[in-house]
N, C-alpha and C. Protein backbone atom coordinates (compact mmCIF):
# COMPACT_ATOMS: atom_id res chain seq x y z
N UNK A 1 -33.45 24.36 1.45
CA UNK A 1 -34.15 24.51 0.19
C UNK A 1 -34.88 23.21 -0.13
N UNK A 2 -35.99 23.62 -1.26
CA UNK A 2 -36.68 21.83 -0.89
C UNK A 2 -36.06 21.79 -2.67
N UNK A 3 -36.79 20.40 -2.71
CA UNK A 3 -36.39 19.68 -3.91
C UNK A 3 -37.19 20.87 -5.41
N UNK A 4 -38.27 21.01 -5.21
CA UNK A 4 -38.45 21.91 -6.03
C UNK A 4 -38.20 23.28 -6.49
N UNK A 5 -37.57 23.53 -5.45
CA UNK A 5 -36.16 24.74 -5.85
C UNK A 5 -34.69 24.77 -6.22
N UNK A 6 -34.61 23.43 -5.61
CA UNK A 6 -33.04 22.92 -6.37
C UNK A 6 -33.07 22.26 -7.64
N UNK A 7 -33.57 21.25 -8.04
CA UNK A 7 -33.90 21.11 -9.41
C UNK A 7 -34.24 21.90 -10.36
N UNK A 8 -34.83 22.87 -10.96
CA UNK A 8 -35.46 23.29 -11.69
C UNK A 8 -34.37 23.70 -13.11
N UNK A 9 -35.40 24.64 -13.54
CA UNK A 9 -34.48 24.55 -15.48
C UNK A 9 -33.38 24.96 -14.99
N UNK A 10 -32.44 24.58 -16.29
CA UNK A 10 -31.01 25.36 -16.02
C UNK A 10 -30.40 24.99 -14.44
N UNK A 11 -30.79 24.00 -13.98
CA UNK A 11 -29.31 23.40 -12.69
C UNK A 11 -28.48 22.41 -13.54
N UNK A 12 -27.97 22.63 -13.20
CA UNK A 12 -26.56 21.36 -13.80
C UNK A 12 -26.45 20.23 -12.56
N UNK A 13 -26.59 18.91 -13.35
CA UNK A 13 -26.22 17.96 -12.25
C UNK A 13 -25.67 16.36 -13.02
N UNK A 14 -25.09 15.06 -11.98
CA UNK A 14 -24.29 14.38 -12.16
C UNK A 14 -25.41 13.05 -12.36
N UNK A 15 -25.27 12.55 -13.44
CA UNK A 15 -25.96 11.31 -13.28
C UNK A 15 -24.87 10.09 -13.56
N UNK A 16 -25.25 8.89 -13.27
CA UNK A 16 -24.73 7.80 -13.56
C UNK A 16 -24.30 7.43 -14.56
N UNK A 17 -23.15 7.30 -15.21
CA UNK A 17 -23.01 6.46 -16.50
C UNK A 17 -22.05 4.98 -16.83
N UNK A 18 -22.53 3.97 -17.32
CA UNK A 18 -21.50 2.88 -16.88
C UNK A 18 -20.25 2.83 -17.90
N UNK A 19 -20.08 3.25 -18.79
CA UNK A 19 -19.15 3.81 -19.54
C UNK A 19 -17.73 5.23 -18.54
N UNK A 20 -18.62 6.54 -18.78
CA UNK A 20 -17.56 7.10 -17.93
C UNK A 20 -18.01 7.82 -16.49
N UNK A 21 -18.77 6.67 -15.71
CA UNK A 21 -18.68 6.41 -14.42
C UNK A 21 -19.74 7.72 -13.88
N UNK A 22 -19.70 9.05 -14.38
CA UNK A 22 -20.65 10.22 -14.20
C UNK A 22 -20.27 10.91 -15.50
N UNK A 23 -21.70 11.12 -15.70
CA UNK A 23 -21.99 12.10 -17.23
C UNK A 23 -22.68 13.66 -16.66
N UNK A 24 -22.48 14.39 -17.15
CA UNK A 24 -22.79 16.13 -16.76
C UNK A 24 -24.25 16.40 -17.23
N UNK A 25 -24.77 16.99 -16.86
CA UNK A 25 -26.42 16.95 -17.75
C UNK A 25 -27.11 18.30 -17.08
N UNK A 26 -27.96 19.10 -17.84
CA UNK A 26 -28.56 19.92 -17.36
C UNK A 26 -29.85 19.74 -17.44
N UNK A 27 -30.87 20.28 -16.32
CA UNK A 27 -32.40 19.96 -16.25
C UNK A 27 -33.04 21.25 -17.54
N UNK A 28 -34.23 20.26 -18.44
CA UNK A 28 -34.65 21.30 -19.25
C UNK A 28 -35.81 21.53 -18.87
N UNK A 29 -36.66 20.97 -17.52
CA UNK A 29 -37.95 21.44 -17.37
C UNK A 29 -37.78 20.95 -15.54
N UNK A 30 -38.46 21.95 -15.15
CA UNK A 30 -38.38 22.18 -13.65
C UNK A 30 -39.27 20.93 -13.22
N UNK A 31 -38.54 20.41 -12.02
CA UNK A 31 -38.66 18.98 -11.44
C UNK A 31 -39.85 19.40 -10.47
N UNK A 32 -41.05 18.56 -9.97
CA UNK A 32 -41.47 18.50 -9.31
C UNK A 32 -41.65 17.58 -8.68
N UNK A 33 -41.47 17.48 -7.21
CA UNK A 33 -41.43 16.47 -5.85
C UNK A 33 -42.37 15.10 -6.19
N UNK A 34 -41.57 14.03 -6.17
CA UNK A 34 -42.61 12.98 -6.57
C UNK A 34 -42.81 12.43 -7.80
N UNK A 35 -42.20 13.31 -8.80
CA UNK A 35 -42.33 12.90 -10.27
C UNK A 35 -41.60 12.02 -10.47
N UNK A 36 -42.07 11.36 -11.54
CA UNK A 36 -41.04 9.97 -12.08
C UNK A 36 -40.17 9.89 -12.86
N UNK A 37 -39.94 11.14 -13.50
CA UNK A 37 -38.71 11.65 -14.47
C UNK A 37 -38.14 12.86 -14.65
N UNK A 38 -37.20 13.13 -14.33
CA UNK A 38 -36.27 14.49 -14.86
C UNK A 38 -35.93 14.61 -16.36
N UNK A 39 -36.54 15.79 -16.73
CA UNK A 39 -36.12 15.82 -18.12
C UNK A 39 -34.78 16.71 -18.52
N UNK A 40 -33.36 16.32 -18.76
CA UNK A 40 -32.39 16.63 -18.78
C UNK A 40 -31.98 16.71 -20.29
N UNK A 41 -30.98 17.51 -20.51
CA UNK A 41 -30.18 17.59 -21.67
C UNK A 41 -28.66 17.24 -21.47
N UNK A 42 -27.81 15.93 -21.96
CA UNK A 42 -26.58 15.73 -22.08
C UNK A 42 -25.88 16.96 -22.56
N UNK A 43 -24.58 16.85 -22.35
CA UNK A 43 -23.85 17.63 -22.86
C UNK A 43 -23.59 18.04 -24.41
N UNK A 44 -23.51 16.89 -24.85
CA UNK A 44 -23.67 16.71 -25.92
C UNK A 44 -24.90 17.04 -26.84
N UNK A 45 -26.19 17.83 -26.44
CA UNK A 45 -27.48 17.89 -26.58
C UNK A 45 -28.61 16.78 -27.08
N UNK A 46 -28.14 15.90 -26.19
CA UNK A 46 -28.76 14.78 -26.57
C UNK A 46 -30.21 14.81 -25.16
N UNK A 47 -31.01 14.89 -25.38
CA UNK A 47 -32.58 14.99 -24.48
C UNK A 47 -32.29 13.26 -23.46
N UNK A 48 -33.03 13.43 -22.47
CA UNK A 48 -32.46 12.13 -21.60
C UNK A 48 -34.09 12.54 -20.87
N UNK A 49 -34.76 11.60 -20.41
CA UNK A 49 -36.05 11.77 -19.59
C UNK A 49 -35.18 10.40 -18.30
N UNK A 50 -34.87 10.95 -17.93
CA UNK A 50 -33.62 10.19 -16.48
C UNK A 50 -35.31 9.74 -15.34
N UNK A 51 -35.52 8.27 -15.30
CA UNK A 51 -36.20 8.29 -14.66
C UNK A 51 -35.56 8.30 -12.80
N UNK A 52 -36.78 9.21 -11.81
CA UNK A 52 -36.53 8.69 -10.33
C UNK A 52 -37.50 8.13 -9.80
N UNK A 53 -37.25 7.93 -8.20
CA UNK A 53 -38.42 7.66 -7.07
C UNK A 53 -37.27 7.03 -6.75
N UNK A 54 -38.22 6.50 -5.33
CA UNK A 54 -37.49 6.01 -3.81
C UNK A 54 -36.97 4.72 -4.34
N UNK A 55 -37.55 4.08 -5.65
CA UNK A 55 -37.53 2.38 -5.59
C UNK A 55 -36.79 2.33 -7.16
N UNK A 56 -36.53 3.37 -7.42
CA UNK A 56 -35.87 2.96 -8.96
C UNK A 56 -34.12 4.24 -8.43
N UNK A 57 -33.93 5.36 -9.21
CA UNK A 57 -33.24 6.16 -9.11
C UNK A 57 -33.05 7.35 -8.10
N UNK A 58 -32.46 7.68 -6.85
CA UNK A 58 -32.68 9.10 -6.17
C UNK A 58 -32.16 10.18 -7.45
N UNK A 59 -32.49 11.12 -6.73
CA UNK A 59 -32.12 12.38 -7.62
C UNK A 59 -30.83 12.69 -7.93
N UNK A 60 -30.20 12.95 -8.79
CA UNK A 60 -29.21 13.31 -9.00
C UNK A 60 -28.47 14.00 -8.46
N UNK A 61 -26.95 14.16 -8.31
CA UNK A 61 -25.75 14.67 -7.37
C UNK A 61 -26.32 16.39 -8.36
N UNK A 62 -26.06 17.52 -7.65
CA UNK A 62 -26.23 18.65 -8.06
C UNK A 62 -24.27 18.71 -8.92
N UNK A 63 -24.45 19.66 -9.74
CA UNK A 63 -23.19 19.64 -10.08
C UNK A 63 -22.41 21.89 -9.26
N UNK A 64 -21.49 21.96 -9.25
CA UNK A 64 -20.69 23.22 -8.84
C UNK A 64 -20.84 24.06 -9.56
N UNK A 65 -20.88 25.33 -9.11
CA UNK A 65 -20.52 26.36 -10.42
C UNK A 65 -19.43 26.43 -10.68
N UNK A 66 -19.66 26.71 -12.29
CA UNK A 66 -18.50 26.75 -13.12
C UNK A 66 -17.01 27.53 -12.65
N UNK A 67 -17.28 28.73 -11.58
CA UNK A 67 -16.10 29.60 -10.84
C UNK A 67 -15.45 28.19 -10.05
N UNK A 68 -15.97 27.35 -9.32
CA UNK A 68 -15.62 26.86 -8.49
C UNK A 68 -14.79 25.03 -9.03
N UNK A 69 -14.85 24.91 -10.66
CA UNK A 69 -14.25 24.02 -11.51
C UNK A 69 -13.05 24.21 -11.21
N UNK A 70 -11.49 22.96 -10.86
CA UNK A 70 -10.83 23.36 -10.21
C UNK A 70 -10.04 24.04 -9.39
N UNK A 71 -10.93 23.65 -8.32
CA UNK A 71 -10.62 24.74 -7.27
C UNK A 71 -9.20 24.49 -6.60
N UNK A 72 -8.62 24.64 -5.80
CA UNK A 72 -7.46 24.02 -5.21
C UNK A 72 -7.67 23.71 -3.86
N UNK A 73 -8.72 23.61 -3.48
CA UNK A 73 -9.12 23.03 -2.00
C UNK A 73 -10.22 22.51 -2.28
N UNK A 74 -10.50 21.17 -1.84
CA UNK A 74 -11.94 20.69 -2.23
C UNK A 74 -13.00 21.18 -1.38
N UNK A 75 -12.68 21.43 -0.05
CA UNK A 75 -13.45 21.83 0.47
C UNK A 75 -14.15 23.17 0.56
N UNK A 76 -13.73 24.07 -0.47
CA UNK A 76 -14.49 25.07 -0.86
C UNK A 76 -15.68 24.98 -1.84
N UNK A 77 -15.89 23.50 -3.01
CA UNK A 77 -17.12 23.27 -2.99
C UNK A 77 -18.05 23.49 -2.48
N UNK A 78 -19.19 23.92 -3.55
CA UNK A 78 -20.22 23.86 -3.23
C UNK A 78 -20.96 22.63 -2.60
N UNK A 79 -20.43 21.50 -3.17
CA UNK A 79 -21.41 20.03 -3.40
C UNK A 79 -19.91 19.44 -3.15
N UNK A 80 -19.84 18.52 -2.43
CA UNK A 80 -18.67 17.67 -2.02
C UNK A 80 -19.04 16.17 -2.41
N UNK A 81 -19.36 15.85 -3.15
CA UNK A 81 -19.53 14.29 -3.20
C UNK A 81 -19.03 13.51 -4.42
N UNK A 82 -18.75 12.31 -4.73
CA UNK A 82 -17.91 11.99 -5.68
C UNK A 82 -17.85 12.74 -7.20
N UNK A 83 -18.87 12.30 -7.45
CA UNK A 83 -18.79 13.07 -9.13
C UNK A 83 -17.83 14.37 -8.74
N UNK A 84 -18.30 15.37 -8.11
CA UNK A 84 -17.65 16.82 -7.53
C UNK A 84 -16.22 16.44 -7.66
N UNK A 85 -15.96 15.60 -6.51
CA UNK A 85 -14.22 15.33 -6.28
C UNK A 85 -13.72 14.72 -7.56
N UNK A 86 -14.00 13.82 -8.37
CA UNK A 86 -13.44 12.95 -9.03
C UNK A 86 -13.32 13.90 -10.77
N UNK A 87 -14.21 14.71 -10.83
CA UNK A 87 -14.58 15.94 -11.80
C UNK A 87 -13.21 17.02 -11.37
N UNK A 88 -13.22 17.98 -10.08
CA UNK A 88 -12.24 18.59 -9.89
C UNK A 88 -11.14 18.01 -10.16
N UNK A 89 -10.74 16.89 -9.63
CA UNK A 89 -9.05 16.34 -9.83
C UNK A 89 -9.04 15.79 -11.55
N UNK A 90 -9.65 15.37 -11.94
CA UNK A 90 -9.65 15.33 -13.68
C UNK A 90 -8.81 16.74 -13.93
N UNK A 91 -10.09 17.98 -14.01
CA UNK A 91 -9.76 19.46 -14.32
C UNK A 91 -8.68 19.58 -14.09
N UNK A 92 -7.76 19.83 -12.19
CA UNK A 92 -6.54 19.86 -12.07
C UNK A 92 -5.60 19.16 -12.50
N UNK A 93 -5.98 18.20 -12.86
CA UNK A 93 -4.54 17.08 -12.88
C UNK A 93 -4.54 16.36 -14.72
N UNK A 94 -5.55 16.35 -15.57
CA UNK A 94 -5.14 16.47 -17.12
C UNK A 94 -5.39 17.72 -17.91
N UNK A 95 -6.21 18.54 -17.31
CA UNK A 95 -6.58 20.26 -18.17
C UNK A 95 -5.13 21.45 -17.22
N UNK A 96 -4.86 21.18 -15.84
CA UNK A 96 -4.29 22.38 -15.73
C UNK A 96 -2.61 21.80 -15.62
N UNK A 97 -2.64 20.38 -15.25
CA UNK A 97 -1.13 19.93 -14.89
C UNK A 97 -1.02 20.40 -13.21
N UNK A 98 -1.92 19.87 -12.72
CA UNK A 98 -1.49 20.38 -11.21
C UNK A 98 -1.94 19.08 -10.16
N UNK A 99 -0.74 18.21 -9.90
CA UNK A 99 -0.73 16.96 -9.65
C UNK A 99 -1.32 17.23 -7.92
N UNK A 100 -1.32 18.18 -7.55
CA UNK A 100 -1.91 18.34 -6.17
C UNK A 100 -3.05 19.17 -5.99
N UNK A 101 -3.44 18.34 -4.67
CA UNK A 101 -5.14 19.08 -4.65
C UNK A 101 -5.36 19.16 -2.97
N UNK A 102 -5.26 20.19 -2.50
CA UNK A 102 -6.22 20.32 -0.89
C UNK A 102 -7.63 20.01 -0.80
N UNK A 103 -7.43 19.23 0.37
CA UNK A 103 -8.66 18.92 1.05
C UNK A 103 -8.89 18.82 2.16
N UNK A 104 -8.79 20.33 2.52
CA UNK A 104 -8.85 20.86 4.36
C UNK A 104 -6.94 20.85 4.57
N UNK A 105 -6.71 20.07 5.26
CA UNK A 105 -5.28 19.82 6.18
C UNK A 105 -4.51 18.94 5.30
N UNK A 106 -5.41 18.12 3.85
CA UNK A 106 -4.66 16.64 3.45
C UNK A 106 -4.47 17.71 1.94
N UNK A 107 -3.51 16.61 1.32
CA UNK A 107 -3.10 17.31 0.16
C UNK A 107 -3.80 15.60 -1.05
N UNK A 108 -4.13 15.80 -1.76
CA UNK A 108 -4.35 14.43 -2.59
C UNK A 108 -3.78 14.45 -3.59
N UNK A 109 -2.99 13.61 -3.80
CA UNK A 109 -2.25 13.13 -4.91
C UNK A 109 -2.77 12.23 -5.85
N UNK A 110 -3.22 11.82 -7.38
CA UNK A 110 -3.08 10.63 -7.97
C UNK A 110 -2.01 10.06 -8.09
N UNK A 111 -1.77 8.89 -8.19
CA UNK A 111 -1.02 7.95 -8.60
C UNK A 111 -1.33 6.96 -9.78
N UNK A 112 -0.84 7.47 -11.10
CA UNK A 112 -1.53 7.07 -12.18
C UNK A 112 -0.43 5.86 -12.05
N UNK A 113 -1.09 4.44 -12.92
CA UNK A 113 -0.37 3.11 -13.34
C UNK A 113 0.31 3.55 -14.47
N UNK A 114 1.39 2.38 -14.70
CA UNK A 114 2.30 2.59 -15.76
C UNK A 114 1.52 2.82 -17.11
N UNK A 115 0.42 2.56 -17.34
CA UNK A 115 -0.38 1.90 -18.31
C UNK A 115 -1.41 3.17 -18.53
N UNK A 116 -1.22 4.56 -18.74
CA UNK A 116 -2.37 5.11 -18.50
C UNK A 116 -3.44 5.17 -20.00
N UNK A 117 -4.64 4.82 -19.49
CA UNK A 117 -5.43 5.04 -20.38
C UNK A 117 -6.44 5.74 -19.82
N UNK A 118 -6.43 7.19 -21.17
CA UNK A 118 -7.06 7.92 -21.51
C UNK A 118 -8.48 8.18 -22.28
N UNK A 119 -9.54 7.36 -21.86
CA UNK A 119 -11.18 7.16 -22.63
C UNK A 119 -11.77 8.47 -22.38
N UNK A 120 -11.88 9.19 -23.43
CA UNK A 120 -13.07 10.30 -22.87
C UNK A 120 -12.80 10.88 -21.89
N UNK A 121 -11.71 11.48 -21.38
CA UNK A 121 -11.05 12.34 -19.71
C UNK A 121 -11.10 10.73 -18.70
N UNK A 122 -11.15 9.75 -18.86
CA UNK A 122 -11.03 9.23 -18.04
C UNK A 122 -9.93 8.24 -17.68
N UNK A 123 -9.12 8.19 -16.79
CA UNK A 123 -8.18 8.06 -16.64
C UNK A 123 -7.98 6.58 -15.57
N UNK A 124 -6.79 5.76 -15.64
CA UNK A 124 -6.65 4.70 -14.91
C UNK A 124 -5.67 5.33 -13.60
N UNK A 125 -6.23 5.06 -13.03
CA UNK A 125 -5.68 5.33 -11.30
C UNK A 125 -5.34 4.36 -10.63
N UNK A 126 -3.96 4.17 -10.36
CA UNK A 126 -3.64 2.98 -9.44
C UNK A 126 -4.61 3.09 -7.77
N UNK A 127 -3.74 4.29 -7.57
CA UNK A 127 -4.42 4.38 -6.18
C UNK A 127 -3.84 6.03 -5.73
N UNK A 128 -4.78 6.57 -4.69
CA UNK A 128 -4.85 7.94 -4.76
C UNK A 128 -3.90 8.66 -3.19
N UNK A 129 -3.19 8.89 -3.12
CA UNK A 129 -2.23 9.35 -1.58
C UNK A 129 -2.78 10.15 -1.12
N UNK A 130 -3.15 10.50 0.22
CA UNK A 130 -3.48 11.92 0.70
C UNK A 130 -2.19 11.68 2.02
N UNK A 131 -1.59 13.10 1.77
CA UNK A 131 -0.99 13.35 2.41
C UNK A 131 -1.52 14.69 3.92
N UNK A 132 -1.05 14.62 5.36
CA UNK A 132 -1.79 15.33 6.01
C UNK A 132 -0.54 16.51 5.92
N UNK A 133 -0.92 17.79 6.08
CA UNK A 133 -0.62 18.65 6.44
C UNK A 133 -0.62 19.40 7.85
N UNK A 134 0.19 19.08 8.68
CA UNK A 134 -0.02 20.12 9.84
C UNK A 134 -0.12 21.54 10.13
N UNK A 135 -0.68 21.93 10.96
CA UNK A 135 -0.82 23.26 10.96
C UNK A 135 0.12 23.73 11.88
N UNK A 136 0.73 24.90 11.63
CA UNK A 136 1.82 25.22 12.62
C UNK A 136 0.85 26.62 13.63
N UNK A 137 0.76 26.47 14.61
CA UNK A 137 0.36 27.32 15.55
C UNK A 137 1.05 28.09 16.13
N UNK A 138 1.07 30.02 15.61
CA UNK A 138 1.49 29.91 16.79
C UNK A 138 1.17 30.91 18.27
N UNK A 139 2.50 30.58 19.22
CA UNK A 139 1.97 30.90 20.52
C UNK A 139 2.16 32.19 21.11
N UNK A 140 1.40 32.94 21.89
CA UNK A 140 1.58 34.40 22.02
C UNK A 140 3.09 34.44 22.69
């Protein structure tokens, strides 16, 4: 698909924020290849003219459909890339209570610090475990 079919009104996608690291935003006017600004709406309905190009911003991470908001395997995403992962394990792990998450064969765990702070869904993470899962095969 090219860029002017994936952008357009009504896609949902991930932009940068230095506060909480990715903010959610939807496009309110269809992007065309080369332009210097996406005109987006925050969540919050706040209007954003998000500038791009090669030498300032790339385009924004696409965001998942809403069916596919914690999923229990990451790799059934649509869009696999941070915002995606770091968005799903939020969903599972402070909205549903489900401290585990597949990803293919590995299972991912957080490991929250003694200290957790809670800004806006965002959470302090010591450090994150993936555990592998083997597959048991078996033989005729």
């Amino acid at each position: 698909m090219s860029v002017n079919e994936l952008y357009t009104k009504y896609t949902r996608v991930w932009i940068p924020d230095p506060e909480d690291v990715w903010k959610a935003a939807e496009i309110t006017k269809d992007y065309q290849e080369g332009g210097p600004v996406l005109h987006l709406m925050l969540e919050d309905e706040t209007p954003l003219e998000y500038p791009v190009g090669p030498k300032t911003n790339p385009l924004p991470f696409l965001r998942n459909p809403d069916i596919l908001v914690g999923e229990n395997d990451l790799t059934a995403l649509s869009y696999l890339h941070e915002p995606a992962v770091l968005h799903n394990l939020k969903v599972r792990f402070l909205e549903s209570n489900h401290i585990y998450t597949y990803c293919g064969q590995s299972v991912v765990r957080p490991l929250l610090s003694e200290h957790v702070s809670i800004n806006n869904y965002v959470i302090s993470v010591q450090k994150v475990i993936v555990y592998f899962v083997p597959l048991i095969m078996k033989t005729p």
